[in-house]
C-alpha atoms as a PDB file:
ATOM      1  CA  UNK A   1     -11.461  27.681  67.352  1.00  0.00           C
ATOM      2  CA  UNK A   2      -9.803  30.613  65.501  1.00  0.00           C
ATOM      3  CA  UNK A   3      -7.535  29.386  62.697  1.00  0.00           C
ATOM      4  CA  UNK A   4      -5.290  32.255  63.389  1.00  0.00           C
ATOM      5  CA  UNK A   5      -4.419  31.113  66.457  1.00  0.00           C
ATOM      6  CA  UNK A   6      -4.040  27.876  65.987  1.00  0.00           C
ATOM      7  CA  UNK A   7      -1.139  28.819  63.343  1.00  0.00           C
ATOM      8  CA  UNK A   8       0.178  30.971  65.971  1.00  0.00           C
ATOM      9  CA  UNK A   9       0.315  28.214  68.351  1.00  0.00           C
ATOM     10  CA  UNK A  10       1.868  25.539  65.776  1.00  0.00           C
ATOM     11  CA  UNK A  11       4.515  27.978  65.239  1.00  0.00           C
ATOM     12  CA  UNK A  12       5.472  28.642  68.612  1.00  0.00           C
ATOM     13  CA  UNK A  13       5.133  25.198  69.354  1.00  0.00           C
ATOM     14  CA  UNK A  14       7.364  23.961  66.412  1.00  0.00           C
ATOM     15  CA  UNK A  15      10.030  26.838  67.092  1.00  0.00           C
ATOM     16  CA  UNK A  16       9.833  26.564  70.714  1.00  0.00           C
ATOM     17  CA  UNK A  17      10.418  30.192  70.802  1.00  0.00           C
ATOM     18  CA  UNK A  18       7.449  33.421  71.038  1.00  0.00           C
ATOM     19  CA  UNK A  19      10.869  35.398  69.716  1.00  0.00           C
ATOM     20  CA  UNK A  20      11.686  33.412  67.072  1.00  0.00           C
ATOM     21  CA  UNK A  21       7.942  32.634  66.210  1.00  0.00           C
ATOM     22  CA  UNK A  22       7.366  36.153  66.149  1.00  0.00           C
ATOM     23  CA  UNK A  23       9.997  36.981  63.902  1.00  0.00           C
ATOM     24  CA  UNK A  24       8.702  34.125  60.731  1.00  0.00           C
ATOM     25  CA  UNK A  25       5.384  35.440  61.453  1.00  0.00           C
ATOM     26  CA  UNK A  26       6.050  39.041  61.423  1.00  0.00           C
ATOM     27  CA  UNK A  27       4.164  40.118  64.462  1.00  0.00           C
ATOM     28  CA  UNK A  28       5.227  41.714  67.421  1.00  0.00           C
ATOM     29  CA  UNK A  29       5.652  39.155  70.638  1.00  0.00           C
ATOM     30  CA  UNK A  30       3.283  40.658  72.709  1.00  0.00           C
ATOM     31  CA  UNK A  31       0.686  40.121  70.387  1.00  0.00           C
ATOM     32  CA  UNK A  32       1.553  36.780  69.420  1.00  0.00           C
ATOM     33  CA  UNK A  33       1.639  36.208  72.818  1.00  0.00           C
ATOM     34  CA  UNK A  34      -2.013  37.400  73.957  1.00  0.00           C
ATOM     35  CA  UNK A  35      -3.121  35.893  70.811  1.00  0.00           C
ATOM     36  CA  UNK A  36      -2.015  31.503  72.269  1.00  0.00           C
ATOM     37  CA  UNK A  37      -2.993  32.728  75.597  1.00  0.00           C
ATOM     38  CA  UNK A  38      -6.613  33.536  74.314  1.00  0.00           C
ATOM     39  CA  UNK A  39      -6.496  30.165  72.631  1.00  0.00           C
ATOM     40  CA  UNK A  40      -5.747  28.078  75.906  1.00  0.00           C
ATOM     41  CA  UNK A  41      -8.546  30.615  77.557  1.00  0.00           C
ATOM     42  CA  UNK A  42     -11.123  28.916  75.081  1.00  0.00           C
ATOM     43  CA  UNK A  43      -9.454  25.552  75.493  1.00  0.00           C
ATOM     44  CA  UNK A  44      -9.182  25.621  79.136  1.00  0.00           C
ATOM     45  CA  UNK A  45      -6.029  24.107  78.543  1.00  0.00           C
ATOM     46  CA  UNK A  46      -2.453  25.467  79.733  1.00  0.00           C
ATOM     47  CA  UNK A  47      -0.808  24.249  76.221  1.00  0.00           C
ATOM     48  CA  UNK A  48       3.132  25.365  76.730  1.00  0.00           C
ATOM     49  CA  UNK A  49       5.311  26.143  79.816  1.00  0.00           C
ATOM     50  CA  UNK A  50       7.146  29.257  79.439  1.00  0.00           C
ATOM     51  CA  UNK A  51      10.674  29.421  80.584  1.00  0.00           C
ATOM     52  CA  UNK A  52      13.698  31.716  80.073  1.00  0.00           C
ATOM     53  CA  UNK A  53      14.704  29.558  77.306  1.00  0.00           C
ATOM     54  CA  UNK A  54      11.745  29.447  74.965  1.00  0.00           C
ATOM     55  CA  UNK A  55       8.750  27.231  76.039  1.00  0.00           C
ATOM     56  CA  UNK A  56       7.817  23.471  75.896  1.00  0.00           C
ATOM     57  CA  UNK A  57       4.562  21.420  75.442  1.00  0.00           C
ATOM     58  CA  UNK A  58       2.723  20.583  78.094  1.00  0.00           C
ATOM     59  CA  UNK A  59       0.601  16.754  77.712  1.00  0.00           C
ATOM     60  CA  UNK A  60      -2.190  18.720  76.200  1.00  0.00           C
ATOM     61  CA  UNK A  61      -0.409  21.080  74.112  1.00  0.00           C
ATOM     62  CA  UNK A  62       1.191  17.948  72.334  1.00  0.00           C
ATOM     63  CA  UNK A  63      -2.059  16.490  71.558  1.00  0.00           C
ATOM     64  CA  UNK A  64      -3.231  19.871  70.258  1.00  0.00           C
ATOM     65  CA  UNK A  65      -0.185  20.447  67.912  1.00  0.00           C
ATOM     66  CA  UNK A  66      -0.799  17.078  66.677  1.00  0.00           C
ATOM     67  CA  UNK A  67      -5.013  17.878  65.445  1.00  0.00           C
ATOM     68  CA  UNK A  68      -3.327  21.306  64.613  1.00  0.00           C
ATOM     69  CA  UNK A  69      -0.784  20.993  61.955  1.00  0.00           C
ATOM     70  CA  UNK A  70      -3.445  18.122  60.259  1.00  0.00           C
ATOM     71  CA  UNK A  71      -6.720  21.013  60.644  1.00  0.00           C
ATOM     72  CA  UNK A  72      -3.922  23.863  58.693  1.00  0.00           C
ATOM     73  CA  UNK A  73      -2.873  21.309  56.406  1.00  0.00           C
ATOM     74  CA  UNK A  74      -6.556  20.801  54.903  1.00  0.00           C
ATOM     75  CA  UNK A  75      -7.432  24.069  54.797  1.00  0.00           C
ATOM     76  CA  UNK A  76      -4.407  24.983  52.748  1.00  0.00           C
ATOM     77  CA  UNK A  77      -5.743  21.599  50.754  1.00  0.00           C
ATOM     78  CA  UNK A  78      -9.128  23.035  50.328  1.00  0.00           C
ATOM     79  CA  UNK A  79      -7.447  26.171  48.921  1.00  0.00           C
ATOM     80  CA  UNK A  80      -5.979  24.819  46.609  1.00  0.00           C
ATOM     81  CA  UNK A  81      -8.670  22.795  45.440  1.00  0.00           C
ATOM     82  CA  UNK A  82     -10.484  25.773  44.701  1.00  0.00           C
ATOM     83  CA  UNK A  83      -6.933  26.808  42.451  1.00  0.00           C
ATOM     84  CA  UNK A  84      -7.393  24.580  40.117  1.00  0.00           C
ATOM     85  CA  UNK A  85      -9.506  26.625  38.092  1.00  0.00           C
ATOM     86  CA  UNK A  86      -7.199  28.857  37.724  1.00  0.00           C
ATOM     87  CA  UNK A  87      -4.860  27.162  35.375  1.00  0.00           C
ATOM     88  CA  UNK A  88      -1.129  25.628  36.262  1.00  0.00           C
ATOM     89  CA  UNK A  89      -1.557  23.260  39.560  1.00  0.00           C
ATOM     90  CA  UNK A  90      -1.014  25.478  42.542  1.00  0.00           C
ATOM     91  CA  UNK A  91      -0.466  24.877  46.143  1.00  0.00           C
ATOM     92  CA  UNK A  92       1.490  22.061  48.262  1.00  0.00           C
ATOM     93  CA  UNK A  93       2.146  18.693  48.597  1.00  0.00           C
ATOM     94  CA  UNK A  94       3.527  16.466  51.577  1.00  0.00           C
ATOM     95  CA  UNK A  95       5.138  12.929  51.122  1.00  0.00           C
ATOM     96  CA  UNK A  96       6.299  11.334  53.948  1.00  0.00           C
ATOM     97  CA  UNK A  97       8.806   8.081  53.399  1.00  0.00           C
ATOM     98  CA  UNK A  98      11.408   5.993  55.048  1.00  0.00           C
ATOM     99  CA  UNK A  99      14.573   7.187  55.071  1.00  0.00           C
ATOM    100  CA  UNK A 100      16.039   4.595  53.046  1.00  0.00           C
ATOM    101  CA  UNK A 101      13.934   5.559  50.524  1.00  0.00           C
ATOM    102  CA  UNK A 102      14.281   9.206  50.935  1.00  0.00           C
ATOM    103  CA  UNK A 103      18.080   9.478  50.261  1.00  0.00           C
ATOM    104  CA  UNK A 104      17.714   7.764  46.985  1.00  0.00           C
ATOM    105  CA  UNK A 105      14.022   9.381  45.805  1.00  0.00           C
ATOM    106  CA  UNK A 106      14.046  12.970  47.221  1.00  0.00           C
ATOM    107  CA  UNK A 107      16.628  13.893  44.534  1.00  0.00           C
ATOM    108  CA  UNK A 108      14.938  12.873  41.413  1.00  0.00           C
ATOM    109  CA  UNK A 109      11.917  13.971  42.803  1.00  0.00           C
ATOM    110  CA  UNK A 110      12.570  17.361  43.676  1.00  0.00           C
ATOM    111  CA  UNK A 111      13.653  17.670  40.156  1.00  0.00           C
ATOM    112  CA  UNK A 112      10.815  16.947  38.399  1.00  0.00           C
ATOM    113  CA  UNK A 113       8.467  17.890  40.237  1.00  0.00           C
ATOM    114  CA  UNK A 114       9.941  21.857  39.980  1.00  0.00           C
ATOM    115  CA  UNK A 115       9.944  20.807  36.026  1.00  0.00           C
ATOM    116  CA  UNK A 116       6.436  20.119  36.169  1.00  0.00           C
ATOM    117  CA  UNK A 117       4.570  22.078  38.780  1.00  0.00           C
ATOM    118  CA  UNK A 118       6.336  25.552  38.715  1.00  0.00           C
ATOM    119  CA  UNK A 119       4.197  27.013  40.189  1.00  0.00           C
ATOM    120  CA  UNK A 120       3.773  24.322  43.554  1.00  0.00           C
ATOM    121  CA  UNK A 121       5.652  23.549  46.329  1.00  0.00           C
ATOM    122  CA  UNK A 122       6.613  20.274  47.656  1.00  0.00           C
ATOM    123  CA  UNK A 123       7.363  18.803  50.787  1.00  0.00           C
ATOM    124  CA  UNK A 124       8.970  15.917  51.715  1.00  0.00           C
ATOM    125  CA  UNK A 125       9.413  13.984  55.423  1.00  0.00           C
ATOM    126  CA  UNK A 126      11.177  11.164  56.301  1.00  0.00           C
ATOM    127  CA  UNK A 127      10.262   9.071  58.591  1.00  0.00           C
ATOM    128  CA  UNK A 128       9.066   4.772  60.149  1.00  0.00           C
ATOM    129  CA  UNK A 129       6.573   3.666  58.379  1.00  0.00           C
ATOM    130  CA  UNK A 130       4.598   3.872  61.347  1.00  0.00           C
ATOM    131  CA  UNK A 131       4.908   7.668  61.611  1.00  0.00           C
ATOM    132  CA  UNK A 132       4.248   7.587  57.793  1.00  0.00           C
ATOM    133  CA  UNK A 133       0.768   5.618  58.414  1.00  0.00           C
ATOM    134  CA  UNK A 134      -0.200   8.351  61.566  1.00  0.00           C
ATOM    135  CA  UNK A 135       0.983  10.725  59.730  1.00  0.00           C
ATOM    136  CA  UNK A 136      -0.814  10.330  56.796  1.00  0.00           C
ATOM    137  CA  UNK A 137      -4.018   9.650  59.183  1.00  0.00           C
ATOM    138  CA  UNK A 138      -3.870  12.762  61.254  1.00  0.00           C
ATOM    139  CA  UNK A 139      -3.875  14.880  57.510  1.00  0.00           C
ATOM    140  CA  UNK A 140       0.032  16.366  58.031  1.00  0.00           C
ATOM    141  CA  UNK A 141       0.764  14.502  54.575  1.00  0.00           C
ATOM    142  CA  UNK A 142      -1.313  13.898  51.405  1.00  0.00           C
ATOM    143  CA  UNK A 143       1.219  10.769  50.284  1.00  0.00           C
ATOM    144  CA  UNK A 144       3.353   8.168  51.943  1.00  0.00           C
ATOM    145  CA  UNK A 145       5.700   4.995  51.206  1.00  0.00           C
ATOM    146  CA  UNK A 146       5.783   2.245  53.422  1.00  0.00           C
ATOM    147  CA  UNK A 147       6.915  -0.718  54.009  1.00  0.00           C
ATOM    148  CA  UNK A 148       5.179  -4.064  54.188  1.00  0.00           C
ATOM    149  CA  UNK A 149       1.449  -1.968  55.583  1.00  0.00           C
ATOM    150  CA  UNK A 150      -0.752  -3.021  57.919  1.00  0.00           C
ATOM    151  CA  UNK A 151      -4.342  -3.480  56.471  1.00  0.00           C
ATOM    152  CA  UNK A 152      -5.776  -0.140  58.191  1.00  0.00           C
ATOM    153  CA  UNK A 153      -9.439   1.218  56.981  1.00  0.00           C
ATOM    154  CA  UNK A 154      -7.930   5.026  57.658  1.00  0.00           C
ATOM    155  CA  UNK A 155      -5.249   4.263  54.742  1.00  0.00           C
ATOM    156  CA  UNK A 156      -5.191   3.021  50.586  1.00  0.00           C
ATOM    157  CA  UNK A 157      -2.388   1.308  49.843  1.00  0.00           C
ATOM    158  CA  UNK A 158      -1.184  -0.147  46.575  1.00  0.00           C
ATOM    159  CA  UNK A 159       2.265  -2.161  45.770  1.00  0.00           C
ATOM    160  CA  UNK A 160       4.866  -0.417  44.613  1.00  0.00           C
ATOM    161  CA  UNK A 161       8.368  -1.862  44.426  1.00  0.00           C
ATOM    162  CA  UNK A 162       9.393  -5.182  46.059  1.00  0.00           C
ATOM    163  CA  UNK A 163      13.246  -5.522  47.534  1.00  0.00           C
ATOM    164  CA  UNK A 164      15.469  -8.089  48.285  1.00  0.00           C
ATOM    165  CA  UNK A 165      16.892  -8.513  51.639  1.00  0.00           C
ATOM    166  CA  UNK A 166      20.463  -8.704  52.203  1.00  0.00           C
ATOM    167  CA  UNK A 167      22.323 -10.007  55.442  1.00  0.00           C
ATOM    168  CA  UNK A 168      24.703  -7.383  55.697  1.00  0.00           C
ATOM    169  CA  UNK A 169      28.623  -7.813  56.981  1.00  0.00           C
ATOM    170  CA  UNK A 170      31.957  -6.131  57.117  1.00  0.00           C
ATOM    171  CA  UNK A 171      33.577  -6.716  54.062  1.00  0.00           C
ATOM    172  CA  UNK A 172      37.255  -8.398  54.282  1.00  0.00           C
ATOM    173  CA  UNK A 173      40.058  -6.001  54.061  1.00  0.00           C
ATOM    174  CA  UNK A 174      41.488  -6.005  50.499  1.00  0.00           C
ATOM    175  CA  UNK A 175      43.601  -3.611  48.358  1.00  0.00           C
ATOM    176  CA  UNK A 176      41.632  -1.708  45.423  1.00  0.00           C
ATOM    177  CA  UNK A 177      42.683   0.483  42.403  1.00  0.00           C
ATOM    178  CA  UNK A 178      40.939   3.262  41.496  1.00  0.00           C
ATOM    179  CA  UNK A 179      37.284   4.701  43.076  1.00  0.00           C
ATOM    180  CA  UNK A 180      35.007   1.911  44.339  1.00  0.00           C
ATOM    181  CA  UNK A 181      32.756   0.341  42.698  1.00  0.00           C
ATOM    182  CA  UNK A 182      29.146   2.460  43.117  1.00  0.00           C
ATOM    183  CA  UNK A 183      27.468  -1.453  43.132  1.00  0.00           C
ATOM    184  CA  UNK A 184      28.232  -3.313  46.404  1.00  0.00           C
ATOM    185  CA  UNK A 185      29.904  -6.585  45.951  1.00  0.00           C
ATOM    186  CA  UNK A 186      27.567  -9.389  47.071  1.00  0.00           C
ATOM    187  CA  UNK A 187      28.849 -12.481  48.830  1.00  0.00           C
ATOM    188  CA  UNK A 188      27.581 -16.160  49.204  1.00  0.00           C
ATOM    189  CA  UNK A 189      23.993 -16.651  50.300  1.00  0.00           C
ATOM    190  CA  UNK A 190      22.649 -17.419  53.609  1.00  0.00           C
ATOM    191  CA  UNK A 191      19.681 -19.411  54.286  1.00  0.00           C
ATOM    192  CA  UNK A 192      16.991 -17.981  56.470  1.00  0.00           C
ATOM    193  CA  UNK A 193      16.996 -20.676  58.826  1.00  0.00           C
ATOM    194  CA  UNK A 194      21.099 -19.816  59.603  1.00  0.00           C
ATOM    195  CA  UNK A 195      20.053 -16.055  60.293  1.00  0.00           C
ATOM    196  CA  UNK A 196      19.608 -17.055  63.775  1.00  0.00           C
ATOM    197  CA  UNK A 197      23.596 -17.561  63.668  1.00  0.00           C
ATOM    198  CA  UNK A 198      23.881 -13.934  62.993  1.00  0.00           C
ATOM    199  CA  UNK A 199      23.907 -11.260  66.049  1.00  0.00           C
ATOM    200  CA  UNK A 200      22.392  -8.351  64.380  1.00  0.00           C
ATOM    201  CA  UNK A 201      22.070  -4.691  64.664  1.00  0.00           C
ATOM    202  CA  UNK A 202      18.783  -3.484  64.144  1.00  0.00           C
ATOM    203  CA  UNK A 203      16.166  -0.884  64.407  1.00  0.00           C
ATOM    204  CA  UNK A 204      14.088  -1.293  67.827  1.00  0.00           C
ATOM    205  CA  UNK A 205      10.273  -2.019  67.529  1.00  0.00           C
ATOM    206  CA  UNK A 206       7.565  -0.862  65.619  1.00  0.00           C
ATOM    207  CA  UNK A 207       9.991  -0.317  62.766  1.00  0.00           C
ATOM    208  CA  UNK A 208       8.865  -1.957  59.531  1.00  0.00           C
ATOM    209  CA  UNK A 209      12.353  -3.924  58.877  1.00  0.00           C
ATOM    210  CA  UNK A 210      12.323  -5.151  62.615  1.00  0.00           C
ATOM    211  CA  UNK A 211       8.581  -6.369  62.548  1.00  0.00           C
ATOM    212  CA  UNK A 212       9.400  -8.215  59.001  1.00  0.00           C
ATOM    213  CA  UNK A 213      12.385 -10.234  60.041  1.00  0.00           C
ATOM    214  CA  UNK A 214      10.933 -11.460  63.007  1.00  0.00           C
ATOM    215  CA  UNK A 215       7.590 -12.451  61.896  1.00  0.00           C
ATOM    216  CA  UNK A 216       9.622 -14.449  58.446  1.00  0.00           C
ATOM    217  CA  UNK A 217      11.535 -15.988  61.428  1.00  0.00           C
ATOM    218  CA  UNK A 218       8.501 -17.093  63.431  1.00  0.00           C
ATOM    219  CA  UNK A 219       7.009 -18.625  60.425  1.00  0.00           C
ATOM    220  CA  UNK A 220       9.532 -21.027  60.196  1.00  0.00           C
ATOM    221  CA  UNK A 221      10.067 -21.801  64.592  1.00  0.00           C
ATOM    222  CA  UNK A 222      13.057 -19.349  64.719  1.00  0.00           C
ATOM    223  CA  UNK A 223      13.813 -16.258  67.311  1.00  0.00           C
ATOM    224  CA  UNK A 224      16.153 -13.139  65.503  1.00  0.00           C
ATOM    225  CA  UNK A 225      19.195 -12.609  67.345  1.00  0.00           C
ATOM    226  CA  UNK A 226      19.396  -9.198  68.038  1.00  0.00           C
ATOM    227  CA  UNK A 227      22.721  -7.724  69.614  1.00  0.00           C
ATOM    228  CA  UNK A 228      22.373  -4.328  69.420  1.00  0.00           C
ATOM    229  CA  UNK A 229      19.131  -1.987  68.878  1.00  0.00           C
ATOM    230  CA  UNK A 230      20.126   0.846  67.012  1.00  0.00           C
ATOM    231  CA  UNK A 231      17.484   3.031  65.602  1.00  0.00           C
ATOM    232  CA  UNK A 232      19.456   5.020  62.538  1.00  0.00           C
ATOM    233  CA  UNK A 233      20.243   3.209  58.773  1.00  0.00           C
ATOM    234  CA  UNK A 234      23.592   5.170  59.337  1.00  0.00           C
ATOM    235  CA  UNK A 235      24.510   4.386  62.584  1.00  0.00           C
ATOM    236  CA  UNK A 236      23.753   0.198  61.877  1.00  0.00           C
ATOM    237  CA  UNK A 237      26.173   0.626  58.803  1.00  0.00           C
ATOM    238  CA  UNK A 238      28.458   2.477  60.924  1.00  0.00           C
ATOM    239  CA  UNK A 239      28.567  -0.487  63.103  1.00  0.00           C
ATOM    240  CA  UNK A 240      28.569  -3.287  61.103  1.00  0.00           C
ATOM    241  CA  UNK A 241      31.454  -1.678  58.905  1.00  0.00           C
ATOM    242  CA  UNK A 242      33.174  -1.717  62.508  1.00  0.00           C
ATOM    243  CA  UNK A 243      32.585  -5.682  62.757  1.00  0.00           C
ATOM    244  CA  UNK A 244      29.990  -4.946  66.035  1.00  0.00           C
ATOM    245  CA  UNK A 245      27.726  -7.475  64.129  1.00  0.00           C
ATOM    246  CA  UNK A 246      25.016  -7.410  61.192  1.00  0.00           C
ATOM    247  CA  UNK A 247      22.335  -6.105  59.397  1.00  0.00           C
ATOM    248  CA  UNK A 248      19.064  -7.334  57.542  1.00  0.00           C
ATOM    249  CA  UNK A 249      18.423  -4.340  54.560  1.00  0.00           C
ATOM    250  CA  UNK A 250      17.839  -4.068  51.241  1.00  0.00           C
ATOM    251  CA  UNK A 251      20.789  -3.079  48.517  1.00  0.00           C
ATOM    252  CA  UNK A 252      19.676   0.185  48.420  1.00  0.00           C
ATOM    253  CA  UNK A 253      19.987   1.510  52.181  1.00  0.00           C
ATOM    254  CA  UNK A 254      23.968   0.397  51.226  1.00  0.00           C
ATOM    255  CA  UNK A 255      23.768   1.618  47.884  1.00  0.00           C
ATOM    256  CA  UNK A 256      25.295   5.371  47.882  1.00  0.00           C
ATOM    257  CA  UNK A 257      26.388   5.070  51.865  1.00  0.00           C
ATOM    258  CA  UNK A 258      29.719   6.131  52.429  1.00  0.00           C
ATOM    259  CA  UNK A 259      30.963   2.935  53.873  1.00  0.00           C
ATOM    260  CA  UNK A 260      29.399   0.579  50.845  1.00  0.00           C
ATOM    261  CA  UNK A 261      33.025  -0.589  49.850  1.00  0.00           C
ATOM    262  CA  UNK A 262      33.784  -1.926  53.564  1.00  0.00           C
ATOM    263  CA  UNK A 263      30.285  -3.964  53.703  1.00  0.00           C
ATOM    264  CA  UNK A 264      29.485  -7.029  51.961  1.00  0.00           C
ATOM    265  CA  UNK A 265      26.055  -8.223  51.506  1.00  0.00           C
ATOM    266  CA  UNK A 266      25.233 -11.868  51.293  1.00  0.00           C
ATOM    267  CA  UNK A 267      21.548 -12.901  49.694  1.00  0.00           C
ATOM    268  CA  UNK A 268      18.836 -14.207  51.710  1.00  0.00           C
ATOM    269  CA  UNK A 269      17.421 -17.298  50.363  1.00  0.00           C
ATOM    270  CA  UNK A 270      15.381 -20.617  51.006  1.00  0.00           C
ATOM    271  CA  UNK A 271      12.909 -18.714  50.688  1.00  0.00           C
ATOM    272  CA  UNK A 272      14.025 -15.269  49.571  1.00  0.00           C
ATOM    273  CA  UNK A 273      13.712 -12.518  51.889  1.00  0.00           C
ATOM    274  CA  UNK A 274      11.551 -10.295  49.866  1.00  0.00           C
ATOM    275  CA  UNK A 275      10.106  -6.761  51.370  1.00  0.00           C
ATOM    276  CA  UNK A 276       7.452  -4.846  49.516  1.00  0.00           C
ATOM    277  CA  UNK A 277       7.453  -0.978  49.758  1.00  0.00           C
ATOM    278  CA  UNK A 278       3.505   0.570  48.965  1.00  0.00           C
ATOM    279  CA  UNK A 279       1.837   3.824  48.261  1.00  0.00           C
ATOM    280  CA  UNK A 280       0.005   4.926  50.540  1.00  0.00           C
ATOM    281  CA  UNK A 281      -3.116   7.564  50.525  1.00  0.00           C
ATOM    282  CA  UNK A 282      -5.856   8.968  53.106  1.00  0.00           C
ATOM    283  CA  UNK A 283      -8.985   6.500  52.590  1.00  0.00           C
ATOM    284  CA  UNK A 284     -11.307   9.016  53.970  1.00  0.00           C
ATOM    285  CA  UNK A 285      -9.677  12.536  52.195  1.00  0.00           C
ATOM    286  CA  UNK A 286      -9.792  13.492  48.935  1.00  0.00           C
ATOM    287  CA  UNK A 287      -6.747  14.172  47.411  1.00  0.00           C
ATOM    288  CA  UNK A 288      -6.497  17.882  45.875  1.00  0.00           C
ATOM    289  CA  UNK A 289      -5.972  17.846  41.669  1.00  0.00           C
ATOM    290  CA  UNK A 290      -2.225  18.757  42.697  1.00  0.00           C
ATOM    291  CA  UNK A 291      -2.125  15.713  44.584  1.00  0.00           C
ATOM    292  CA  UNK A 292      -3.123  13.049  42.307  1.00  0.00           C
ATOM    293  CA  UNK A 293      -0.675  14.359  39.770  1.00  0.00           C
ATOM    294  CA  UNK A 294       1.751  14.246  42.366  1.00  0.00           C
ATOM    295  CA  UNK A 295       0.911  10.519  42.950  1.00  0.00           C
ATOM    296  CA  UNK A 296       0.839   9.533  39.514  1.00  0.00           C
ATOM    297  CA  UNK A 297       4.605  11.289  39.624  1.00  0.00           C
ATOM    298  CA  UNK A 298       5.756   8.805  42.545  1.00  0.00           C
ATOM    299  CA  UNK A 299       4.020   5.749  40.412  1.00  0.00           C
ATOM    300  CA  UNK A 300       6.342   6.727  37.725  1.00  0.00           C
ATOM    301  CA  UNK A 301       9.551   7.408  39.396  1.00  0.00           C
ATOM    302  CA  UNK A 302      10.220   5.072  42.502  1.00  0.00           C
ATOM    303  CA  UNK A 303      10.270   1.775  40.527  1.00  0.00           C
ATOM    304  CA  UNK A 304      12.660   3.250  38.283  1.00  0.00           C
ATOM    305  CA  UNK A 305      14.966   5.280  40.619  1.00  0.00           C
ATOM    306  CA  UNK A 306      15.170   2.357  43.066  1.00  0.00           C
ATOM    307  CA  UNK A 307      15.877  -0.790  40.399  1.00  0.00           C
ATOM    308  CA  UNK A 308      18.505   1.631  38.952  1.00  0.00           C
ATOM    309  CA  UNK A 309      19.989   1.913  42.456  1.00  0.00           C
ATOM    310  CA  UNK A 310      20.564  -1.682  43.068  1.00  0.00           C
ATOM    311  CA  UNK A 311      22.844  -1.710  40.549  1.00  0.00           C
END
């Protein structure tokens, strides 16, 4: 398979356009074109249905972009393995990471990592924590966080920060002076055994908050009440903010949300409701000389970015 034009065909694919693929890649159409058609020649695979309006993936197609973008992503890795000789760490990194975790971490970590790799590039996707572990399986990211991981031989994982859980309400309606307060205000507890009481909003299955409440429920003989399945951290605060029920997260999903000041979290205890976010790496990859530096970054700044956070 020619490397070329499997790049060709990620970029069409991703841009569902020969036009606009064309135009990043700085080839004329034609060419690009002859060049995915000889690919699903050798493949013996129709990969995209061409329209007037761009082109989609056909069954096999997805399954190719999929192997694709994880086959370019370690040969750019091998590349810059071979960099490091060279001096400064080169080449790119991907993390991938939930977006609870992103909104808070992405910042800081942006920063620093321009401060100490000037001369790399980073990338960052957000994303379940199932994506996260396939992702980080099929090679389209050297790092991940996740939360609460499944033992998996494809994936290392290592504790990282652990996180209260919160039930999360509308707050009651009173009169303040002055900007909020950037810390939530936290009400009485709840028991987990009263959870049940609760009609919550909350992310549909496989998602890592989901599969965590329910299986702390089942340990003790109770079912989560689930009113609404809403797969967004935004959209759930939108609606619990609205009184359309509540939510099971940690402080910091609330933390710098727009609509902290009308939500009021309440502690989960008897027994605490305690989530543990990991780091996660390929067990069967190497990471590049880039990466581990990278990792020992994330070590260094995600305990400290979210503690700070929860205020």
């Amino acid at each position: 398979m020619d490397l070329k034009q499997l790049s060709y065909f990620v970029h069409v694919a991703d841009l569902g356009s020969f036009t606009r693929a064309s135009a990043i890649l700085k080839i004329a159409q034609p060419a690009l074109s002859r060049q995915v058609r000889q690919l699903e020649v050798e493949l013996r695979q129709t990969l995209l249905n061409r329209n007037g309006r761009g082109v989609t993936l056909t069954e096999a197609g997805k399954r190719l972009l999929e192997h694709g973008r994880g086959i370019l992503h370690q040969v750019e890795r091998a590349r810059e393995d071979l960099e490091k000789m060279r001096g400064a760490p080169v080449g790119h990194v991907a993390i991938g990471m939930p977006p609870t975790v992103g909104r808070i971490l992405s910042a800081p970590l942006v920063t620093e990592f321009g401060r100490r790799f000037p001369k790399a590039t980073l990338g960052i996707v957000e994303g379940l924590s199932t994506y996260v572990t396939e992702w980080l399986s099929s090679g389209r990211i050297d790092i991940g966080l996740l939360y609460n991981p499944t033992p998996s031989p494809l994936i290392d994982t290592q504790p990282l920060v652990a996180e209260p859980m919160y039930l999360i309400g509308p707050a009651p309606q009173r009169r303040t002076r002055g900007a909020p307060s950037a810390a939530p205000r936290v009400g009485t507890p709840v028991t987990l055994k009263e959870l049940p009481r609760f009609g919550l909003v909350m992310p549909s299955r496989p998602h890592a908050v989901r599969m965590f409440v329910e299986s702390r429920l089942a340990a003790i003989g109770a079912r989560i009440n689930v009113a609404w399945e809403i797969d967004g951290i935004p959209a759930i605060l939108d609606l619990v903010a609205r009184g359309h029920g509540y939510a099971v997260l940690s402080l910091n999903a609330i933390r710098n949300d727009r609509l902290r000041s009308q939500l009021l979290p309440r502690p989960i205890v008897r027994p605490r409701l305690v989530t543990s976010l990991a780091i996660a790496t390929p067990a069967q990859r190497p990471l590049t000389p880039l990466a581990k530096k990278v990792l020992e970054l994330v070590r260094e700044l995600a305990p400290r970015e979210l503690e700070s956070n929860r205020g």
